[in-house]
N, C-alpha and C. Protein backbone atom coordinates (compact mmCIF):
# COMPACT_ATOMS: atom_id res chain seq x y z
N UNK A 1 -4.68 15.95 -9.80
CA UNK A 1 -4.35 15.92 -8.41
C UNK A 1 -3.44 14.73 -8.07
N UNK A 2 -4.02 13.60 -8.35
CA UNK A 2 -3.10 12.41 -8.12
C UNK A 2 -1.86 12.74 -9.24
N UNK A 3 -0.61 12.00 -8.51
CA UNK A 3 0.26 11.75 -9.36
C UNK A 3 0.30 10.05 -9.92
N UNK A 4 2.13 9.88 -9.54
CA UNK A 4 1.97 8.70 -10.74
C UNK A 4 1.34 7.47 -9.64
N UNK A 5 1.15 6.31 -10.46
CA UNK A 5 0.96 4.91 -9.69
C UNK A 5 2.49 4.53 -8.75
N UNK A 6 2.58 4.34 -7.78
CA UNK A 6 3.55 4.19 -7.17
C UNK A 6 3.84 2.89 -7.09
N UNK A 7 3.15 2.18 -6.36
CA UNK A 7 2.80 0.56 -6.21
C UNK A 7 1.27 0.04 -6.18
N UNK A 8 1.12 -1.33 -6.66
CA UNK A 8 -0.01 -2.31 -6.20
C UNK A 8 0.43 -2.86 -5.08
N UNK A 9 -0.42 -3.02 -4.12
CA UNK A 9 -0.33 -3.84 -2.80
C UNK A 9 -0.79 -5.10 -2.75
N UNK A 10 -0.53 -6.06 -2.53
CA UNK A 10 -0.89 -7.37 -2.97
C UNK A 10 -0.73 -8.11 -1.61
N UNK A 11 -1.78 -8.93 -1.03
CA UNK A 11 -1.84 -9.07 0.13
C UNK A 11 -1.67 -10.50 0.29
N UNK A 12 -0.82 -11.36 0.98
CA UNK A 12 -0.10 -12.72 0.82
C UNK A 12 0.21 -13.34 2.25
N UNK A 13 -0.05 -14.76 2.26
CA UNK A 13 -0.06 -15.48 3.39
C UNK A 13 1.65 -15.80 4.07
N UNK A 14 2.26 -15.51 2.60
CA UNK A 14 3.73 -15.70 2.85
C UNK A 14 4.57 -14.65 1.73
N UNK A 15 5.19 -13.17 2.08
CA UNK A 15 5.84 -12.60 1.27
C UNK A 15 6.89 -13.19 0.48
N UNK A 16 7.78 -13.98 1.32
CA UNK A 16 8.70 -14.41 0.70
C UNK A 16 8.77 -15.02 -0.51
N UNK A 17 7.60 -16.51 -0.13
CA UNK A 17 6.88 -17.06 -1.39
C UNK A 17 6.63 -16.54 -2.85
N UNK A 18 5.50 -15.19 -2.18
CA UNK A 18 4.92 -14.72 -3.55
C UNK A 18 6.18 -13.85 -4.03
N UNK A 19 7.11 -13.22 -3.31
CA UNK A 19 8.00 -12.82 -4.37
C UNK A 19 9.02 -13.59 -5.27
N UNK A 20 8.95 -14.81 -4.60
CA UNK A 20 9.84 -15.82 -5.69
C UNK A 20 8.85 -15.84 -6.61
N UNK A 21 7.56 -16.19 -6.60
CA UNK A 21 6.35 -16.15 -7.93
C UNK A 21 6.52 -15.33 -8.54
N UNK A 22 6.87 -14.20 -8.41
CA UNK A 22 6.65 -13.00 -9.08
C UNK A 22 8.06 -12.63 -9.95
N UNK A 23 8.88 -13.07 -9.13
CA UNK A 23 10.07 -13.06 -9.87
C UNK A 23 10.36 -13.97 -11.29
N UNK A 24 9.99 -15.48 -10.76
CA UNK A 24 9.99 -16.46 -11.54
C UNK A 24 8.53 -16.31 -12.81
N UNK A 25 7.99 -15.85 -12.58
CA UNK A 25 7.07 -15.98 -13.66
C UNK A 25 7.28 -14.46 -14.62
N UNK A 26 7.22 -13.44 -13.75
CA UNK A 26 6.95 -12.51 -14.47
C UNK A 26 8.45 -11.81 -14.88
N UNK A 27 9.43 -12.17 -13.79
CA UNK A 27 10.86 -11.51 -14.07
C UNK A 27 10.96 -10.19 -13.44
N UNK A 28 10.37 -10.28 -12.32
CA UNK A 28 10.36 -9.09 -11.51
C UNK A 28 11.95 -8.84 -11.08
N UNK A 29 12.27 -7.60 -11.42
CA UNK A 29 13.76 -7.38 -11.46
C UNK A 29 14.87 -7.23 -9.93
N UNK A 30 13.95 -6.75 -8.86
CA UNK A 30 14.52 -6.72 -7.52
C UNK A 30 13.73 -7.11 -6.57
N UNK A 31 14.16 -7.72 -5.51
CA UNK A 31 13.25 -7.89 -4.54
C UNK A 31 14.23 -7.43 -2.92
N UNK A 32 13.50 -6.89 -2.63
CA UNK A 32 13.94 -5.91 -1.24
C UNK A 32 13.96 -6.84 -0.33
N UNK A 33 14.12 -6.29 1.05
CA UNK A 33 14.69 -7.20 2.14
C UNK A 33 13.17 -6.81 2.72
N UNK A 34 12.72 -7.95 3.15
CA UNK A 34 11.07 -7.83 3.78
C UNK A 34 11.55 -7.20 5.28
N UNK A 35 10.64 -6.35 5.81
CA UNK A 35 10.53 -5.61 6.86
C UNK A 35 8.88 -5.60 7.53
N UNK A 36 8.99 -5.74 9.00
CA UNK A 36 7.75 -5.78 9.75
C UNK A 36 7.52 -4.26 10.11
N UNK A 37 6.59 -3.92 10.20
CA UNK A 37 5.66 -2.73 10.74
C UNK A 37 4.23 -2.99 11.36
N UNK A 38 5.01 -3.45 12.78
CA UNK A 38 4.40 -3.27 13.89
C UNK A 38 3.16 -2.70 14.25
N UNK A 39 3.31 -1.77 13.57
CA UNK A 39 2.34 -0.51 14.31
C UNK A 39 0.79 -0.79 12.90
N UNK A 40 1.06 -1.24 11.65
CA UNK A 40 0.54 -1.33 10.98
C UNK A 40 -0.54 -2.88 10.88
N UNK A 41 0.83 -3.57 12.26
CA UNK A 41 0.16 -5.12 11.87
C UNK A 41 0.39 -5.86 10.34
N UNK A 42 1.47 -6.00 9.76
CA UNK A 42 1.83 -6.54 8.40
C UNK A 42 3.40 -6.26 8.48
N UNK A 43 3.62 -7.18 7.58
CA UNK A 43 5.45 -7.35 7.17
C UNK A 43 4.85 -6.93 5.56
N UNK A 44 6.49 -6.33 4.95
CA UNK A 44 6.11 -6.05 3.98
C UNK A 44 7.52 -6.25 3.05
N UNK A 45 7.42 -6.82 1.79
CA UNK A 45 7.77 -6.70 1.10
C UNK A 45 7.90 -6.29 -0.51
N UNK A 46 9.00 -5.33 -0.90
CA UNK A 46 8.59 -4.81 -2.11
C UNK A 46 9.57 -5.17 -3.19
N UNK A 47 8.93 -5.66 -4.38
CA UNK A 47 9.38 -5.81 -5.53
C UNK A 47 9.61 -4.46 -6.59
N UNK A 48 10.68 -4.52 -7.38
CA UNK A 48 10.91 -3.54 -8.36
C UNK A 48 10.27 -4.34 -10.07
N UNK A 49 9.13 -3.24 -10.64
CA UNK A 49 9.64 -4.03 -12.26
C UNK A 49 9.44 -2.82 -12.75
N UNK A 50 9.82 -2.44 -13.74
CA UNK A 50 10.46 -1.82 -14.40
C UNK A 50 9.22 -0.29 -14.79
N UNK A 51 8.20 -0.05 -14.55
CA UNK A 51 7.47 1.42 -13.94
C UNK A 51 7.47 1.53 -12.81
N UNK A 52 7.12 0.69 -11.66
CA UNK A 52 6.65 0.66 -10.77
C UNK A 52 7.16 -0.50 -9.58
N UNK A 53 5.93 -0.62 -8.53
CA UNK A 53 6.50 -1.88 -7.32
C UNK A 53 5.33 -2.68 -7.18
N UNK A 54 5.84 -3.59 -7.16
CA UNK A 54 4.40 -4.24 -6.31
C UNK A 54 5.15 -4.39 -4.95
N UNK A 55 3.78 -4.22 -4.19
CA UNK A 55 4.13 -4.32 -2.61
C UNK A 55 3.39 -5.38 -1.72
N UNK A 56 4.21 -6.22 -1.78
CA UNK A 56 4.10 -7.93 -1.21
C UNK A 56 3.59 -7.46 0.66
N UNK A 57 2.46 -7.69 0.99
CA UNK A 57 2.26 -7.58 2.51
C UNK A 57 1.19 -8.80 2.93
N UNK A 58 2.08 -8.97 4.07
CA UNK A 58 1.56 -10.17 5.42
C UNK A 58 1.09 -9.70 6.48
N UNK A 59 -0.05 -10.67 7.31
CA UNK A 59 -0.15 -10.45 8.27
C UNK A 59 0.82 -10.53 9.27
N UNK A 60 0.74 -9.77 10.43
CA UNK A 60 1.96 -9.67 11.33
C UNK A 60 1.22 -9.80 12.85
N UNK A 61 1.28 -10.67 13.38
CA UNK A 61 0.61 -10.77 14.54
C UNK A 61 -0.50 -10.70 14.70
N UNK A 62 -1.24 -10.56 15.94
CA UNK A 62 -2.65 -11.13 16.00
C UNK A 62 -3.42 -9.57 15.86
N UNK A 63 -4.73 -10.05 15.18
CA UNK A 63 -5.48 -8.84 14.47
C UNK A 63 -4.80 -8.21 13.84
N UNK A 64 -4.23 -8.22 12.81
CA UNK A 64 -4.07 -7.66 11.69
C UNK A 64 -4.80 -7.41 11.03
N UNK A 65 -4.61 -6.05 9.86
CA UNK A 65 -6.21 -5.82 9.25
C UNK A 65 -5.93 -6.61 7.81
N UNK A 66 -4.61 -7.39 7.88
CA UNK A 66 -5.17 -8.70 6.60
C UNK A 66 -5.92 -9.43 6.70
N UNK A 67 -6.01 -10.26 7.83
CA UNK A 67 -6.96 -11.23 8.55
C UNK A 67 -8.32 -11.15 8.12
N UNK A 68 -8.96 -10.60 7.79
CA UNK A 68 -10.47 -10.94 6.97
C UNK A 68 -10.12 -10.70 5.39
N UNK A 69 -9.30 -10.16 5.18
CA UNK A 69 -8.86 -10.04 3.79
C UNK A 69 -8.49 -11.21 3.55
N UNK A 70 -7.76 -12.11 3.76
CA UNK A 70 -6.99 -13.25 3.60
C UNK A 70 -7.95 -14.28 3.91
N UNK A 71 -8.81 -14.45 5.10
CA UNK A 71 -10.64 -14.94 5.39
C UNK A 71 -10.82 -15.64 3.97
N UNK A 72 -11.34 -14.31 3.34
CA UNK A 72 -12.19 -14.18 2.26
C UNK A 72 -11.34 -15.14 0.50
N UNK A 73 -9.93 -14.16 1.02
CA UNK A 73 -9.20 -14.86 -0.66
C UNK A 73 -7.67 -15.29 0.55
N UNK A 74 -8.33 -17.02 0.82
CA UNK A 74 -6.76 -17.20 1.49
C UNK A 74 -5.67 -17.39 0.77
N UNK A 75 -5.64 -17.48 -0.79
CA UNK A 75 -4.65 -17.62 -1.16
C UNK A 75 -3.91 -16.06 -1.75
N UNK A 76 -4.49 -14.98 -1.31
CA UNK A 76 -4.12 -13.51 -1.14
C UNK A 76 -5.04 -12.79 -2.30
N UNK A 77 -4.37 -11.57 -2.56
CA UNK A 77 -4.85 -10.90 -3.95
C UNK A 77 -5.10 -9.40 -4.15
N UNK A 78 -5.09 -9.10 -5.02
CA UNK A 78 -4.75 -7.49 -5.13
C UNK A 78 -5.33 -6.84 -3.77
N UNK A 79 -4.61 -5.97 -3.24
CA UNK A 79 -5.34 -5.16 -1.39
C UNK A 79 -5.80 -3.94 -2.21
N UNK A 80 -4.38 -2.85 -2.70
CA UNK A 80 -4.86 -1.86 -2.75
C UNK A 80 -4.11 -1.03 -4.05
N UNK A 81 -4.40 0.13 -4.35
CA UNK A 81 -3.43 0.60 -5.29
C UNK A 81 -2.91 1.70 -5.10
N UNK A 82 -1.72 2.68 -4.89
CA UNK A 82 -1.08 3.64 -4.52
C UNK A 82 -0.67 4.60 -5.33
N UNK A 83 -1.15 5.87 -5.27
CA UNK A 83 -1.03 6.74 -5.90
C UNK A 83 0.01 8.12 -5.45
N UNK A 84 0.78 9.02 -5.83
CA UNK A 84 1.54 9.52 -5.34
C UNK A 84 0.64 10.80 -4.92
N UNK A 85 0.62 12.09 -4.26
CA UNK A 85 0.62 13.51 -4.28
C UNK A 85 1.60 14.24 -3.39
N UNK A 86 1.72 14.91 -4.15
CA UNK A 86 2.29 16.28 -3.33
C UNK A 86 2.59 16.34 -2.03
N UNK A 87 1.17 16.71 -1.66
CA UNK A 87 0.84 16.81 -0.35
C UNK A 87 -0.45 16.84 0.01
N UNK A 88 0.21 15.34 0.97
CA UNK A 88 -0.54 14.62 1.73
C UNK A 88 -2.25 15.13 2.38
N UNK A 89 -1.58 16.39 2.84
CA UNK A 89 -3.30 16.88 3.66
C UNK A 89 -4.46 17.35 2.33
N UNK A 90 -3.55 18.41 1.77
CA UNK A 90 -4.78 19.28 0.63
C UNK A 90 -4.59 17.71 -0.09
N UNK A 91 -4.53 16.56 -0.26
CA UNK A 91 -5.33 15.33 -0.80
C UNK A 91 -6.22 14.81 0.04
N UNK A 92 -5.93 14.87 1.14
CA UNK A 92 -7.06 14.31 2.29
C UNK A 92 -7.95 15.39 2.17
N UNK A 93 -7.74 16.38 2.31
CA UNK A 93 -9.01 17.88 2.37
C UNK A 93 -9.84 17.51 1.20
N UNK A 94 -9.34 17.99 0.15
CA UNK A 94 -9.97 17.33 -1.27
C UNK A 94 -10.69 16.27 -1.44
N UNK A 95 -9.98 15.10 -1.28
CA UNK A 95 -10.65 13.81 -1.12
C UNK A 95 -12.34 14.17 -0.16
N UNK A 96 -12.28 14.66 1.34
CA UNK A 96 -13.03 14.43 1.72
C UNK A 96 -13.98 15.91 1.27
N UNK A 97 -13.56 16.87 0.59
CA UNK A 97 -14.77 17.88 0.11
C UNK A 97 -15.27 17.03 -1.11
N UNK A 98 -15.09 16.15 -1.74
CA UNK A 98 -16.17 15.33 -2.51
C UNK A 98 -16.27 14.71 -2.40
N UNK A 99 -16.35 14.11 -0.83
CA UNK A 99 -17.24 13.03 -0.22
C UNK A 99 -16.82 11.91 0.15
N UNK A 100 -15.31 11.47 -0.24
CA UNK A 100 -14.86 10.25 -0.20
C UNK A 100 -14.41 10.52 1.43
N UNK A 101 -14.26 8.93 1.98
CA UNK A 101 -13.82 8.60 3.06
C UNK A 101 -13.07 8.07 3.16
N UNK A 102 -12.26 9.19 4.56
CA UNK A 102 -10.79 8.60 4.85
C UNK A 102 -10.92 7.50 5.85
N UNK A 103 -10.16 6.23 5.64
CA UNK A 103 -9.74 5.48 6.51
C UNK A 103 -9.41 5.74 8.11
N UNK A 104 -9.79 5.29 9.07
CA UNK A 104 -8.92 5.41 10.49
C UNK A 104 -9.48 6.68 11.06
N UNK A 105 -8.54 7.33 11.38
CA UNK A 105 -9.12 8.83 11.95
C UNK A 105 -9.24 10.29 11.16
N UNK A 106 -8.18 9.97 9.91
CA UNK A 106 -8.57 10.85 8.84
C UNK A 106 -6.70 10.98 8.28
N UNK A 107 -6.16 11.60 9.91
CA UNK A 107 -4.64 12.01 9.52
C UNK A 107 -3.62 10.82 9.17
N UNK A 108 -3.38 11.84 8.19
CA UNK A 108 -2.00 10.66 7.64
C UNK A 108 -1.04 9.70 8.75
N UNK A 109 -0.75 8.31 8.58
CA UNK A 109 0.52 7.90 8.78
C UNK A 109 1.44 7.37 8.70
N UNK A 110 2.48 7.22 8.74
CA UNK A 110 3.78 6.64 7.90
C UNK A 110 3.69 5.40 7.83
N UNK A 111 3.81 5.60 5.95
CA UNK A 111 3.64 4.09 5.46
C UNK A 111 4.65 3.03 5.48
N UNK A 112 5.40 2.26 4.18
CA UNK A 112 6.07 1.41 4.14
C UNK A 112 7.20 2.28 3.20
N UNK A 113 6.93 3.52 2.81
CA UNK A 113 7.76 4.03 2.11
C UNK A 113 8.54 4.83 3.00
N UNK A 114 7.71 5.22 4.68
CA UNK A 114 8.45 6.14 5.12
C UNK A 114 7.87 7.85 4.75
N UNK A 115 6.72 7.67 4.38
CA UNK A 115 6.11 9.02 3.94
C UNK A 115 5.04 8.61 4.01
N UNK A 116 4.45 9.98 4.94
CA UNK A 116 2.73 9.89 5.12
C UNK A 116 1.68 9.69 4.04
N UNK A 117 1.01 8.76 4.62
CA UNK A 117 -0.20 8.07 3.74
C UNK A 117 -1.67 8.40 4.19
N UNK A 118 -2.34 8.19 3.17
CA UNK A 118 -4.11 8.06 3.64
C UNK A 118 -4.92 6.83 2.93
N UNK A 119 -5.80 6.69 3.53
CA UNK A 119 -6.15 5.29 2.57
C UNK A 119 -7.77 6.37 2.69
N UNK A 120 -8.34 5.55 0.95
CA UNK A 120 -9.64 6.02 0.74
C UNK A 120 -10.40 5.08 0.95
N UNK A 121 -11.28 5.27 1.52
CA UNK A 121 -12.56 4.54 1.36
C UNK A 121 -12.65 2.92 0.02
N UNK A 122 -12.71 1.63 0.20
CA UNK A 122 -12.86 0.90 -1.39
C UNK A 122 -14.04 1.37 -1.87
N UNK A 123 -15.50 1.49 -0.62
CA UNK A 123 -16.93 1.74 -1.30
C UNK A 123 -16.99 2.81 -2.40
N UNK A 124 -16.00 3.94 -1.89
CA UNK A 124 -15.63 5.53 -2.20
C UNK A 124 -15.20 5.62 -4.13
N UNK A 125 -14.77 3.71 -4.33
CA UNK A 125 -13.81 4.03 -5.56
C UNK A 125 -13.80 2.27 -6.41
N UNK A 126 -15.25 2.40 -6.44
CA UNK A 126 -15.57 1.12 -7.40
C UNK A 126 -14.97 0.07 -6.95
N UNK A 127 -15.04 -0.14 -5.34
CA UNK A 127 -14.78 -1.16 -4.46
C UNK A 127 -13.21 -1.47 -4.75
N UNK A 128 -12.39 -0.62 -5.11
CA UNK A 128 -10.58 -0.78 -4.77
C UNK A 128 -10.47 0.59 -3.72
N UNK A 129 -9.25 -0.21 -3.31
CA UNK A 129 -9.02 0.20 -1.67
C UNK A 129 -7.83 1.15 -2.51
N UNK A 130 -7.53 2.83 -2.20
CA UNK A 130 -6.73 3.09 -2.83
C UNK A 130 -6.04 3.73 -1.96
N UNK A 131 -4.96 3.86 -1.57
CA UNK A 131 -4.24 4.97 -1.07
C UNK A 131 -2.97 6.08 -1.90
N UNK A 132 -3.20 7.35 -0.96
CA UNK A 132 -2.64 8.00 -1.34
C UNK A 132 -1.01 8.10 -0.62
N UNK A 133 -0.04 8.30 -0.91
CA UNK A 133 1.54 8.69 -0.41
C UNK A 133 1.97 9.92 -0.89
N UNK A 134 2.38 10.72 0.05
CA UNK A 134 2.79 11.84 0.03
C UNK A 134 4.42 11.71 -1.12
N UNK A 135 4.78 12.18 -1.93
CA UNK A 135 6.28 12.20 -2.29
C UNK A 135 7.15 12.59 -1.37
N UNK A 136 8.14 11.94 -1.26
CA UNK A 136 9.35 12.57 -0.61
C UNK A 136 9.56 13.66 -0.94
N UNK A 137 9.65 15.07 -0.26
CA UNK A 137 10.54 15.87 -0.34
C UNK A 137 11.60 16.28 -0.66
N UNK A 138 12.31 17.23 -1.36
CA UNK A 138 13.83 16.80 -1.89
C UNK A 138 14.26 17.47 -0.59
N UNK A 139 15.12 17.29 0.26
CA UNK A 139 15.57 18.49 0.94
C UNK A 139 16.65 19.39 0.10
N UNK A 140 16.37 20.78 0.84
CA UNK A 140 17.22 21.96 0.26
C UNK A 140 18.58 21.95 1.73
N UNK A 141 19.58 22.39 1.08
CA UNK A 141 20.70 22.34 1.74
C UNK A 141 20.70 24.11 1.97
């Protein structure tokens, strides 16, 4: 059902920072132009290495849902891990016919990729917070 690993989410007091870390230590090959999402409460920035992204995110104004995350480990640390499907709902349907719990109100919404997301339950999945992202669509002409 799941597809591939898309990104790790890695949750940080300062994006900018940890992507120079990440660059400089590990040789992370690109680093994107950080962008806020408002609606999410976090800025986000994403790194390229060479399967995958890690996805550098900050708190963004007041109550953010980093803010007890960051509480707990202020110097940041793995949030969540991202998995690709298909489509978005029959993974939410699925997910919740064996029991796992969706985040928020249930329905997907647009993530940092720009394509609808769901987050699972961490209790749901050996205490990691995982979400799912819909793939882009190819469009047909």
């Amino acid at each position: 059902m799941i597809g591939r690993l898309n990104h790790i989410g890695i949750a940080t007091p300062d994006v900018e920072k940890a992507a120079k870390t990440w660059q400089a230590l590990y040789g992370a090959t690109h680093a994107h132009a950080a962008f806020d999402m408002p609606e999410q409460g976090v800025r986000v920035k994403f790194i390229d290495v060479p399967n995958s992204q890690i996805e550098l995110i900050e708190p963004l104004g007041e109550n953010s849902p980093l803010d007890a995350f960051l509480a707990r480990n202020p110097a940041g640390g793995q949030h969540h891990v991202c998995f690709e499907v298909e489509d978005i709902l029959a993974a939410r349907d699925d997910m919740q016919a064996k029991g796992a719990r969706i985040l928020g109100t249930g329905e997907p919404r647009i993530g940092a990729h720009g394509t609808p997301v769901i987050f699972v339950h961490p209790k749901d999945n050996g205490g990691v917070l995982v979400e799912l992202m819909q793939t882009p669509q190819e469009k047909t002409q």
